[in-house]
PDB file of N, CA and C in Angstrom:
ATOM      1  N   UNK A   1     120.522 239.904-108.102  1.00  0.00           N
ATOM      2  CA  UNK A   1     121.678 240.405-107.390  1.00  0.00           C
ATOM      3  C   UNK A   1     122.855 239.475-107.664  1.00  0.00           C
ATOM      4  N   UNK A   2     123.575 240.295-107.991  1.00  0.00           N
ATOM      5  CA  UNK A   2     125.212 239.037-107.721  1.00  0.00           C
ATOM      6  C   UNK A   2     126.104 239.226-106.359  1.00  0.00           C
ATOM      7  N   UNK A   3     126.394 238.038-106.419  1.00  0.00           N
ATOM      8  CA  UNK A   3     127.482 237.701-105.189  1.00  0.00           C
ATOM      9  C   UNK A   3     128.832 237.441-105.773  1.00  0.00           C
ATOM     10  N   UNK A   4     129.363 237.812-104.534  1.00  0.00           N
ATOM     11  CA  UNK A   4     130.848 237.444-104.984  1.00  0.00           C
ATOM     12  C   UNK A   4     131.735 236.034-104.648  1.00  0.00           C
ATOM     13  N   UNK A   5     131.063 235.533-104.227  1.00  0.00           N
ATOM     14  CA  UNK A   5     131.014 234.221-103.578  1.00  0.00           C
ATOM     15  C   UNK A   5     129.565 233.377-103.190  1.00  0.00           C
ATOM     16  N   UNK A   6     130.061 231.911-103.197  1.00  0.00           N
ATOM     17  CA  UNK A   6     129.188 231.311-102.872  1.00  0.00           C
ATOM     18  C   UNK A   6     129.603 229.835-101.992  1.00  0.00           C
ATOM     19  N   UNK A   7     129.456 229.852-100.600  1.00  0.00           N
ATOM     20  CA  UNK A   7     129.708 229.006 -99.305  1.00  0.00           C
ATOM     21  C   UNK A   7     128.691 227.590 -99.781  1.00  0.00           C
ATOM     22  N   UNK A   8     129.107 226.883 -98.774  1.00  0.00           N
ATOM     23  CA  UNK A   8     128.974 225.468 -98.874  1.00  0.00           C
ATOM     24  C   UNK A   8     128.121 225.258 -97.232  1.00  0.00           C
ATOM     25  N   UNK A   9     127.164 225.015 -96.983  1.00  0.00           N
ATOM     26  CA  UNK A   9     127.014 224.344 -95.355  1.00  0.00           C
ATOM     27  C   UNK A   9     128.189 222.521 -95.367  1.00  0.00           C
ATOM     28  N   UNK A  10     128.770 222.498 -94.531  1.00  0.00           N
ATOM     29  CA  UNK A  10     129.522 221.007 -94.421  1.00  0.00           C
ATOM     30  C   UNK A  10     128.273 219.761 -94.910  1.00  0.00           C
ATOM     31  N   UNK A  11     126.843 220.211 -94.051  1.00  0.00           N
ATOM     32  CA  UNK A  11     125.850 219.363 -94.955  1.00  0.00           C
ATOM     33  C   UNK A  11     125.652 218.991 -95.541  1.00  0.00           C
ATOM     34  N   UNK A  12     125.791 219.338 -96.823  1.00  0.00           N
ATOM     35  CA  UNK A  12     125.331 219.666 -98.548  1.00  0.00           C
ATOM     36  C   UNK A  12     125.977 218.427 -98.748  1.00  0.00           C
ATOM     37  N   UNK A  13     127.551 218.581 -98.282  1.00  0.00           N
ATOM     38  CA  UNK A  13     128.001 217.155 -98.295  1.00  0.00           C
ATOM     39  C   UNK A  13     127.524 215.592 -98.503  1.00  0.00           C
ATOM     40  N   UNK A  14     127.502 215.620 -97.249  1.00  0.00           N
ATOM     41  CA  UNK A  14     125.890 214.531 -97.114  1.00  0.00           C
ATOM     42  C   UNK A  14     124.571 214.467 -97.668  1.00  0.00           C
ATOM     43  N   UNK A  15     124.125 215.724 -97.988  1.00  0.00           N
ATOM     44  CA  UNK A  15     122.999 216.034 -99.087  1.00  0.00           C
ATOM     45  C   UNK A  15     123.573 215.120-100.400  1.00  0.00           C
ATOM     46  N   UNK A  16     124.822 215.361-100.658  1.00  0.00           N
ATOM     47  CA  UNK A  16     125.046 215.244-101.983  1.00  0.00           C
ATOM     48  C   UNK A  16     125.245 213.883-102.043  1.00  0.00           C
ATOM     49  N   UNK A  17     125.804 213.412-101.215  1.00  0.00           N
ATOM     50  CA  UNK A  17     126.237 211.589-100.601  1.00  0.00           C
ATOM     51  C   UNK A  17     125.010 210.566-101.388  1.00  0.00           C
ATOM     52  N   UNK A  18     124.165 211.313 -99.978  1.00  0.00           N
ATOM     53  CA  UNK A  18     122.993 210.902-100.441  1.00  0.00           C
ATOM     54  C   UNK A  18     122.095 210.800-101.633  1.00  0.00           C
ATOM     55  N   UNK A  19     121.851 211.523-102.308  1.00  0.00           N
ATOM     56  CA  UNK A  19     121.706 211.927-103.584  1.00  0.00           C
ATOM     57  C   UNK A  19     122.092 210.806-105.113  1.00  0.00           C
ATOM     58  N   UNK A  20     123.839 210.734-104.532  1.00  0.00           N
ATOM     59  CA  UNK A  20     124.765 209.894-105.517  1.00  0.00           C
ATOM     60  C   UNK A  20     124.473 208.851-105.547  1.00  0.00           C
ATOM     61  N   UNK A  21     124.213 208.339-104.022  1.00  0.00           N
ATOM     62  CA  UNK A  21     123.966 206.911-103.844  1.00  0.00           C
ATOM     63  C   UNK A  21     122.629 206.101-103.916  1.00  0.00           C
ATOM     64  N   UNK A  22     121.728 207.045-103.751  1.00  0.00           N
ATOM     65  CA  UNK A  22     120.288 206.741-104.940  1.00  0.00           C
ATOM     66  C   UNK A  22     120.059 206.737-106.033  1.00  0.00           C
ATOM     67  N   UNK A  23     121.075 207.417-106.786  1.00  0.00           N
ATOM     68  CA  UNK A  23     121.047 206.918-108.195  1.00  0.00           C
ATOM     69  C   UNK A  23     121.774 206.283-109.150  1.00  0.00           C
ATOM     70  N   UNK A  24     122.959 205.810-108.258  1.00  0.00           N
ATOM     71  CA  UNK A  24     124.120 204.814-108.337  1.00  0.00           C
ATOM     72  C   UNK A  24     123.235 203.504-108.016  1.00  0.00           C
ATOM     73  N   UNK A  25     122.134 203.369-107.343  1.00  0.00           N
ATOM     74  CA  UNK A  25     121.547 202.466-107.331  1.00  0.00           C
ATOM     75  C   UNK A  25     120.492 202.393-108.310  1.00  0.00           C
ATOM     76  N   UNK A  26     119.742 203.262-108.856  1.00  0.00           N
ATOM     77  CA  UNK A  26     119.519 203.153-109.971  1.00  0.00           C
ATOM     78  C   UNK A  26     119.968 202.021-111.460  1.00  0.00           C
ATOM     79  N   UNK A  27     120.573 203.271-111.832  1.00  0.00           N
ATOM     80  CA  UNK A  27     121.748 202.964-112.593  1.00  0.00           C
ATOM     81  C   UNK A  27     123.243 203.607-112.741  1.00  0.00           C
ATOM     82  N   UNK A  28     124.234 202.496-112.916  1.00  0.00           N
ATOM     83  CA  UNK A  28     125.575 202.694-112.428  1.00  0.00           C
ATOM     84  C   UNK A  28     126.181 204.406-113.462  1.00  0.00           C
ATOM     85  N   UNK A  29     126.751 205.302-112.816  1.00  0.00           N
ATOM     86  CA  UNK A  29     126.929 205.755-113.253  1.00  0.00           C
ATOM     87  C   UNK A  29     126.363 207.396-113.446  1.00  0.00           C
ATOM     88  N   UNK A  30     124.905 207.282-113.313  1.00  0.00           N
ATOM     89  CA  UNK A  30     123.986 208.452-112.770  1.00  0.00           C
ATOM     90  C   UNK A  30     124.313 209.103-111.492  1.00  0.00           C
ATOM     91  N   UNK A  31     124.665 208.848-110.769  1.00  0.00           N
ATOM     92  CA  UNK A  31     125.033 209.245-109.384  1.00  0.00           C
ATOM     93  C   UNK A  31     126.307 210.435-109.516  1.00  0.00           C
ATOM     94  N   UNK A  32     127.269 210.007-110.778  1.00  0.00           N
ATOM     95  CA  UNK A  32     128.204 211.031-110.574  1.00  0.00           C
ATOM     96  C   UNK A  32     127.811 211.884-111.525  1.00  0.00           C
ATOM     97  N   UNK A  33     126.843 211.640-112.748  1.00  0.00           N
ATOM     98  CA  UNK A  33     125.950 212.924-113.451  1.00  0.00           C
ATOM     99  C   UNK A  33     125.164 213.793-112.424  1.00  0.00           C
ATOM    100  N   UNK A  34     124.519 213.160-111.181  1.00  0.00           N
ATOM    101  CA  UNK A  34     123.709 213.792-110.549  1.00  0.00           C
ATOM    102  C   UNK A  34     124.489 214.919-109.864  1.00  0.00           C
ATOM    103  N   UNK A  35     126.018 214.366-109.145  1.00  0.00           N
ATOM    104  CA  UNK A  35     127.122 215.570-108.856  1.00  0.00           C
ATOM    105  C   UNK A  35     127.182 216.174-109.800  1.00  0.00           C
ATOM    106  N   UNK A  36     127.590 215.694-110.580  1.00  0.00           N
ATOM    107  CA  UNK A  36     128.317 217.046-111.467  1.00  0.00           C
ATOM    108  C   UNK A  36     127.021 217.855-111.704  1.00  0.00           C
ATOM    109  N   UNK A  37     125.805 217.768-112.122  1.00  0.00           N
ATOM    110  CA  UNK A  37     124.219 218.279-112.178  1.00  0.00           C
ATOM    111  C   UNK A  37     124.017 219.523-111.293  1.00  0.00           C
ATOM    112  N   UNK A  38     124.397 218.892-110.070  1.00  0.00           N
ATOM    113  CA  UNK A  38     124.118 219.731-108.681  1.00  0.00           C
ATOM    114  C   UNK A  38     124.656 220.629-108.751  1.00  0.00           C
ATOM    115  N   UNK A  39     126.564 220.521-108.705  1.00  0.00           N
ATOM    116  CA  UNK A  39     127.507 221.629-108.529  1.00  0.00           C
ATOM    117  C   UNK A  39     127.133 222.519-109.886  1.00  0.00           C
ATOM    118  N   UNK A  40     127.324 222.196-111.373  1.00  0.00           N
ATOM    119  CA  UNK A  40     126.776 223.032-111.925  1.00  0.00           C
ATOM    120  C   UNK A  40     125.333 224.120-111.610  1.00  0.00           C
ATOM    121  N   UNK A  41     124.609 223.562-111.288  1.00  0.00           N
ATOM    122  CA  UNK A  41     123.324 224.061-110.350  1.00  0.00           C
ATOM    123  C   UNK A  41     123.598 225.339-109.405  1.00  0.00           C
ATOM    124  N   UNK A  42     124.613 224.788-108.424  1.00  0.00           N
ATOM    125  CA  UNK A  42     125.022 225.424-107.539  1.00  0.00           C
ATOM    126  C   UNK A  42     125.916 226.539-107.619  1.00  0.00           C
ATOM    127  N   UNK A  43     127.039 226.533-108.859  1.00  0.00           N
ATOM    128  CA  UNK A  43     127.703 227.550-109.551  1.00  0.00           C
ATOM    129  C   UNK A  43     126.899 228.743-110.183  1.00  0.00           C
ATOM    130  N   UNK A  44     125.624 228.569-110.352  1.00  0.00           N
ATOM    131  CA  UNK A  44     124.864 229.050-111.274  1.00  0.00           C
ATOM    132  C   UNK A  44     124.462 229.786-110.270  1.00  0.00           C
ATOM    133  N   UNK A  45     124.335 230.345-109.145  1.00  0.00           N
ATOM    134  CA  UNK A  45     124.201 231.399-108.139  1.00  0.00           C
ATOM    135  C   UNK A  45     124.970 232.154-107.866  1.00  0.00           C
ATOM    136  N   UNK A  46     125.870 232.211-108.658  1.00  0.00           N
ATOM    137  CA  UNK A  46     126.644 233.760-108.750  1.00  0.00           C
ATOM    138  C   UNK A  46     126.144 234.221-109.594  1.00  0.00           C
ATOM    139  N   UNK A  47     125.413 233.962-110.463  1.00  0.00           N
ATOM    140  CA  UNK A  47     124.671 234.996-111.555  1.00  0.00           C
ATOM    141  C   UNK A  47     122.945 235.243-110.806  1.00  0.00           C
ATOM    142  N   UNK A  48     122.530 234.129-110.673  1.00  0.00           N
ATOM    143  CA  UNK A  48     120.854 233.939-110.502  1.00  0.00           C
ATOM    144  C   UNK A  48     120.611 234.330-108.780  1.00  0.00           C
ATOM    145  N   UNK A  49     121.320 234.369-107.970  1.00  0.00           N
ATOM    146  CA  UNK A  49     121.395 234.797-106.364  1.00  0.00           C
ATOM    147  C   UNK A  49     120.545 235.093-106.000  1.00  0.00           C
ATOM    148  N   UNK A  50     119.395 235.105-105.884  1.00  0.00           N
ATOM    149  CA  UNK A  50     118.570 236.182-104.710  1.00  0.00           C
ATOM    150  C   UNK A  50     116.915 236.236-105.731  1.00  0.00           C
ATOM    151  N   UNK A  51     116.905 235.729-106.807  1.00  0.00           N
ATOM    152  CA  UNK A  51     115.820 235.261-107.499  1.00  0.00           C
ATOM    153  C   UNK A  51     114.768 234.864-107.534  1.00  0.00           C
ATOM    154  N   UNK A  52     115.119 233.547-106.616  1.00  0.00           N
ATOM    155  CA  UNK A  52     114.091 232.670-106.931  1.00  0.00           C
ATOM    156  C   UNK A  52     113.192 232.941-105.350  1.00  0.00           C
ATOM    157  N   UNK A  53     111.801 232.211-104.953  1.00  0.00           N
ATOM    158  CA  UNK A  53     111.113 232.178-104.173  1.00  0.00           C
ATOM    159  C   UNK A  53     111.735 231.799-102.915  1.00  0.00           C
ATOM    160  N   UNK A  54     110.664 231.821-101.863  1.00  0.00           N
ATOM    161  CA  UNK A  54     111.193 231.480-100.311  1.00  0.00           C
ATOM    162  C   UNK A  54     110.304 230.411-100.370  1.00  0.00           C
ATOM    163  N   UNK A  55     110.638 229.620 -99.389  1.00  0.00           N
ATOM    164  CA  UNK A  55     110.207 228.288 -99.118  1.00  0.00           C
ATOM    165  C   UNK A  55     110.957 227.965 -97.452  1.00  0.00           C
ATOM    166  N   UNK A  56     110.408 228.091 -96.439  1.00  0.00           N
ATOM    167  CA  UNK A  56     110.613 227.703 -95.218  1.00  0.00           C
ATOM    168  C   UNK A  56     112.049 228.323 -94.564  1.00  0.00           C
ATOM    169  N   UNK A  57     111.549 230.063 -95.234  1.00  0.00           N
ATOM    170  CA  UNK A  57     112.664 231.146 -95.149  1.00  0.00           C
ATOM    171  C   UNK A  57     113.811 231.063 -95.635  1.00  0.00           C
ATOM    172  N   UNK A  58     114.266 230.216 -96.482  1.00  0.00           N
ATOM    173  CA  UNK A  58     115.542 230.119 -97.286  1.00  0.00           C
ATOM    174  C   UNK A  58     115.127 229.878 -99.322  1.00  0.00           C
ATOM    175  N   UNK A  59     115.648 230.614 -99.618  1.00  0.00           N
ATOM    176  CA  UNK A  59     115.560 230.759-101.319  1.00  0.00           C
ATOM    177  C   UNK A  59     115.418 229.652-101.447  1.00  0.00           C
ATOM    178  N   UNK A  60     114.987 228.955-102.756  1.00  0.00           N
ATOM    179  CA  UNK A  60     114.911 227.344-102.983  1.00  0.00           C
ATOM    180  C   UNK A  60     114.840 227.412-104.790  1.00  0.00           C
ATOM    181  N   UNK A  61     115.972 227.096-104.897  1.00  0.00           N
ATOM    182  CA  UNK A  61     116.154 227.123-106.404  1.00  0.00           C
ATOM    183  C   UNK A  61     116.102 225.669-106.900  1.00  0.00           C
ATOM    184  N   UNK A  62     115.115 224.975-108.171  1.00  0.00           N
ATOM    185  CA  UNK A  62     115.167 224.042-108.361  1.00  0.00           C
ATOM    186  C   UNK A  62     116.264 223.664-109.078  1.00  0.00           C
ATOM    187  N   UNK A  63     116.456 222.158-109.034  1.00  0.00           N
ATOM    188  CA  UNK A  63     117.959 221.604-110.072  1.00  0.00           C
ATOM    189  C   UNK A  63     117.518 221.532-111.590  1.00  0.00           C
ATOM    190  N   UNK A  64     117.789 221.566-112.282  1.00  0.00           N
ATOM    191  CA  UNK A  64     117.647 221.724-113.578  1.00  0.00           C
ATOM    192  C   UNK A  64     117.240 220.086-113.903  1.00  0.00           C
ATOM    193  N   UNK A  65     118.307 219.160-113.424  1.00  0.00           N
ATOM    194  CA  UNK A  65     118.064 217.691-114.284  1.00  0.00           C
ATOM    195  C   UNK A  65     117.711 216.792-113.156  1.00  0.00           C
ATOM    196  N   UNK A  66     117.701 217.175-111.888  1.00  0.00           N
ATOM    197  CA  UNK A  66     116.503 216.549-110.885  1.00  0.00           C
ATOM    198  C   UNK A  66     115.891 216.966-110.058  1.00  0.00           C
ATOM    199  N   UNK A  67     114.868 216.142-109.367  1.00  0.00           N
ATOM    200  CA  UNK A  67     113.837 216.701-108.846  1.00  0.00           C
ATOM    201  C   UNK A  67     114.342 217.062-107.221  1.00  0.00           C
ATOM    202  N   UNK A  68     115.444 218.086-106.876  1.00  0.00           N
ATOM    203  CA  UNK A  68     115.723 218.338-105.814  1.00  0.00           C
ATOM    204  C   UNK A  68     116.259 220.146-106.177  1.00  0.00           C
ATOM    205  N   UNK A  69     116.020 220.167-104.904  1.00  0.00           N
ATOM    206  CA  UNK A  69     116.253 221.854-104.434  1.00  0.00           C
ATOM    207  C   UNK A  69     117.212 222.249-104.075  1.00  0.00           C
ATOM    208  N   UNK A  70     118.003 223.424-104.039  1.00  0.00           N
ATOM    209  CA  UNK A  70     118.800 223.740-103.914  1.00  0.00           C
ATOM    210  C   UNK A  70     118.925 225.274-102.174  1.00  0.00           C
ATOM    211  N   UNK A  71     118.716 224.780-101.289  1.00  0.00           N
ATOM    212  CA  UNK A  71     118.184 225.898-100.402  1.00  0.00           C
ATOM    213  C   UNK A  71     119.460 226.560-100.238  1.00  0.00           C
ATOM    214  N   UNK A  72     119.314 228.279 -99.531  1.00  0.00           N
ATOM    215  CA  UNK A  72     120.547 229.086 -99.890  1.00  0.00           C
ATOM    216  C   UNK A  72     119.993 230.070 -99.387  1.00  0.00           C
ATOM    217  N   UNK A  73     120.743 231.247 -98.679  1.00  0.00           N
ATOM    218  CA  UNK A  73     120.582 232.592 -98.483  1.00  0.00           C
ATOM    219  C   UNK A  73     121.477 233.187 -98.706  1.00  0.00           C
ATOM    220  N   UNK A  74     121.213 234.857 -98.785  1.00  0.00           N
ATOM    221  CA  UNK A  74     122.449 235.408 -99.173  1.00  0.00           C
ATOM    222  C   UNK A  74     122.794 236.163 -98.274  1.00  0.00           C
ATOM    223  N   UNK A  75     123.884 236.617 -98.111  1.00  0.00           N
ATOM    224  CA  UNK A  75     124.612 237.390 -96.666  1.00  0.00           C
ATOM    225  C   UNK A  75     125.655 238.124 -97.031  1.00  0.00           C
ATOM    226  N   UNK A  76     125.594 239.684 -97.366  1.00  0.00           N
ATOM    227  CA  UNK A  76     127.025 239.966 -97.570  1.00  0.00           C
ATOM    228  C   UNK A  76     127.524 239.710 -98.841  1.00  0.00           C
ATOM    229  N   UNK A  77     126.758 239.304 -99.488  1.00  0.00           N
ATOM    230  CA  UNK A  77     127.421 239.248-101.062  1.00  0.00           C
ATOM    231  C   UNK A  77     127.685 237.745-101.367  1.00  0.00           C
ATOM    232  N   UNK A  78     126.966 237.209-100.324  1.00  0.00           N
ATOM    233  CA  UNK A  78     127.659 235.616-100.126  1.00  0.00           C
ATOM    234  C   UNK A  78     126.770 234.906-100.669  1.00  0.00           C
ATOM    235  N   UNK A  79     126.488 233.326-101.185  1.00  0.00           N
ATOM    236  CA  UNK A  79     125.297 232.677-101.322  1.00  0.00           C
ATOM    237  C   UNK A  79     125.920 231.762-100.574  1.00  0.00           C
ATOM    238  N   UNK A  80     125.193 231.648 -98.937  1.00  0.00           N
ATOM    239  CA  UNK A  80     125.095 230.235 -98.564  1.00  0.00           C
ATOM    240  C   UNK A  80     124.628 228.721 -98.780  1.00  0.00           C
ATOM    241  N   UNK A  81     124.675 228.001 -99.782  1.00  0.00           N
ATOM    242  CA  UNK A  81     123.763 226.616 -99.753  1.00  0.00           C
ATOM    243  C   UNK A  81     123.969 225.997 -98.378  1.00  0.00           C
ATOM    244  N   UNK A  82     122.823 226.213 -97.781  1.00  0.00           N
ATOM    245  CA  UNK A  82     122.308 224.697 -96.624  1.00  0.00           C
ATOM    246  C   UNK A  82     121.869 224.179 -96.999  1.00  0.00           C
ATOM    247  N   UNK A  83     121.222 223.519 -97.954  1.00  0.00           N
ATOM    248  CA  UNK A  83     120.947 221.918 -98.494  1.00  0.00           C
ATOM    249  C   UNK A  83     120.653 222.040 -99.388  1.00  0.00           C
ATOM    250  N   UNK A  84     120.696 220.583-100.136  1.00  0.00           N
ATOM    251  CA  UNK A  84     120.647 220.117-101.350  1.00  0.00           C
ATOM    252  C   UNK A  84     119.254 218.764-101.154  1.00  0.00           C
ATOM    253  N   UNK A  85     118.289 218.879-101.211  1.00  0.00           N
ATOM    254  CA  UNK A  85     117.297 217.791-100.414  1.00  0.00           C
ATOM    255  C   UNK A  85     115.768 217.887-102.139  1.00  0.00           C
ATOM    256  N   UNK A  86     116.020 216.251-101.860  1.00  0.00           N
ATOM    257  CA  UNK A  86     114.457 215.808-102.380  1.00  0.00           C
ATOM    258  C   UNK A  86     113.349 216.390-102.869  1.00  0.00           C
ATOM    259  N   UNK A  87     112.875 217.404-103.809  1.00  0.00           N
ATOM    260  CA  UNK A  87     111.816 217.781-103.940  1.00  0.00           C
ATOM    261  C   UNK A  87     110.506 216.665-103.802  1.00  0.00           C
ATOM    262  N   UNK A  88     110.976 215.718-104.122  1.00  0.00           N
ATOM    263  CA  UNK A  88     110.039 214.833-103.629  1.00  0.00           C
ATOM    264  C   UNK A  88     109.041 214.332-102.256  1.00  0.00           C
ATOM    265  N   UNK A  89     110.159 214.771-101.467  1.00  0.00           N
ATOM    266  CA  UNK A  89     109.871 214.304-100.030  1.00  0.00           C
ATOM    267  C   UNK A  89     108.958 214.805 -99.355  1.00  0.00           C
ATOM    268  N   UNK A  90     108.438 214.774 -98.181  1.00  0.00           N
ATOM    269  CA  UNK A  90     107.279 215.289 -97.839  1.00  0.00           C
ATOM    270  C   UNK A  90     108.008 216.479 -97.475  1.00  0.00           C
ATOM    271  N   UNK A  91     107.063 217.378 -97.699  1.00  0.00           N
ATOM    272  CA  UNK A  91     107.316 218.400 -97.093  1.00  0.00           C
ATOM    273  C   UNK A  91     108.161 218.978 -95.226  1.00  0.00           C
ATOM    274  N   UNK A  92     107.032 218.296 -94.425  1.00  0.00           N
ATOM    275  CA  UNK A  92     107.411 218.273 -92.721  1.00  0.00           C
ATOM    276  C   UNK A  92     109.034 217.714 -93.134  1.00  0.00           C
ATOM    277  N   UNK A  93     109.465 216.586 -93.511  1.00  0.00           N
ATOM    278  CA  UNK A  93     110.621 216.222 -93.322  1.00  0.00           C
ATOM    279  C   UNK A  93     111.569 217.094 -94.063  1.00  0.00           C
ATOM    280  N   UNK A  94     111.414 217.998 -95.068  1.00  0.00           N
ATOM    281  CA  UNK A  94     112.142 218.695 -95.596  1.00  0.00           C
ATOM    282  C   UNK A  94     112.385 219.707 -94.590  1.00  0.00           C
ATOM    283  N   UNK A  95     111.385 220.440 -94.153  1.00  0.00           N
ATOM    284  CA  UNK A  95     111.618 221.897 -92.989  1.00  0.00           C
ATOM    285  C   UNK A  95     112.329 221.560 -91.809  1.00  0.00           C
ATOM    286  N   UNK A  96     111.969 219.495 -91.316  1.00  0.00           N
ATOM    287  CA  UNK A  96     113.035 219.607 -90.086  1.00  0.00           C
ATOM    288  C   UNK A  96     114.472 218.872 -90.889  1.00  0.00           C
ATOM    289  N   UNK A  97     114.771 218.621 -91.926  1.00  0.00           N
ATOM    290  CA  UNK A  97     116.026 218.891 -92.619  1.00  0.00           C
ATOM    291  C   UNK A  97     116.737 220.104 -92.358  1.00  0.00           C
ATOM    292  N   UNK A  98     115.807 220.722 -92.804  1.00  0.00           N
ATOM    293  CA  UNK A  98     116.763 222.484 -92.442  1.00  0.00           C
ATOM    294  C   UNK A  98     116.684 223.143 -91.611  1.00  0.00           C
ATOM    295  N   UNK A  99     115.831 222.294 -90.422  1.00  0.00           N
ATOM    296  CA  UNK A  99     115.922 223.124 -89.223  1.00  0.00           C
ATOM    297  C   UNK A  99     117.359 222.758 -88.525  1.00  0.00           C
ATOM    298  N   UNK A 100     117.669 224.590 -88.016  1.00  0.00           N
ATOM    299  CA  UNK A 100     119.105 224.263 -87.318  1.00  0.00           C
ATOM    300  C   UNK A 100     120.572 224.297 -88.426  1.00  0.00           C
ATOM    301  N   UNK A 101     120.335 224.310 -89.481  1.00  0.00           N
ATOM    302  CA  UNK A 101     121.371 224.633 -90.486  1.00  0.00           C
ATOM    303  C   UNK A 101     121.493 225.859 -90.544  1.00  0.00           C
ATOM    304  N   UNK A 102     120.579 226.538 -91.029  1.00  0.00           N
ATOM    305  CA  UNK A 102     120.938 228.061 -91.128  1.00  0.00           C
ATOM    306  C   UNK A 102     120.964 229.189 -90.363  1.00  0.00           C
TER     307      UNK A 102
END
């Protein structure tokens, strides 16, 4: 399905914060590949929208160049992202991540 838009939760924000600054600690410099990674990622749901699997009732599209998810529903033609979170992480802490966002 395509949308005609695609929304932001204020979250993602901080999803993304977070994200930068783990791999800025890494190494210098990865952190703003990992943005730019994401938002490309995230642009890519005006074509791919409504695709991929459910995972703790919200779509969960993986990132292409890391190991984090991209969660999202669609509404109206819309793709909401509520988070941008860890595929790594345990699971329980991922579901109460997104509990209450969407």
């Amino acid at each position: 399905m395509k949308v005609k838009d695609v929304g932001i939760f204020n979250e993602v924000a901080d999803d993304f914060n977070d994200g930068r600054s783990f791999y800025d600690q890494k190494e210098r410099g990865v952190g703003e590949y990992f943005w730019d990674s994401l938002i490309a990622d995230i642009e890519s749901l005006f074509i791919y929208a409504g695709i991929h699997s459910k995972k703790f009732g919200l779509y969960r599209m993986p990132a292409k160049r890391f190991p984090y998810a991209i969660y999202y529903e669609v509404n109206d033609e819309i793709a909401y992202v509520i988070a941008v979170l860890p595929m790594r992480r345990d699971p329980a802490w991922i579901k109460n991540k997104l509990k209450g966002r969407s």
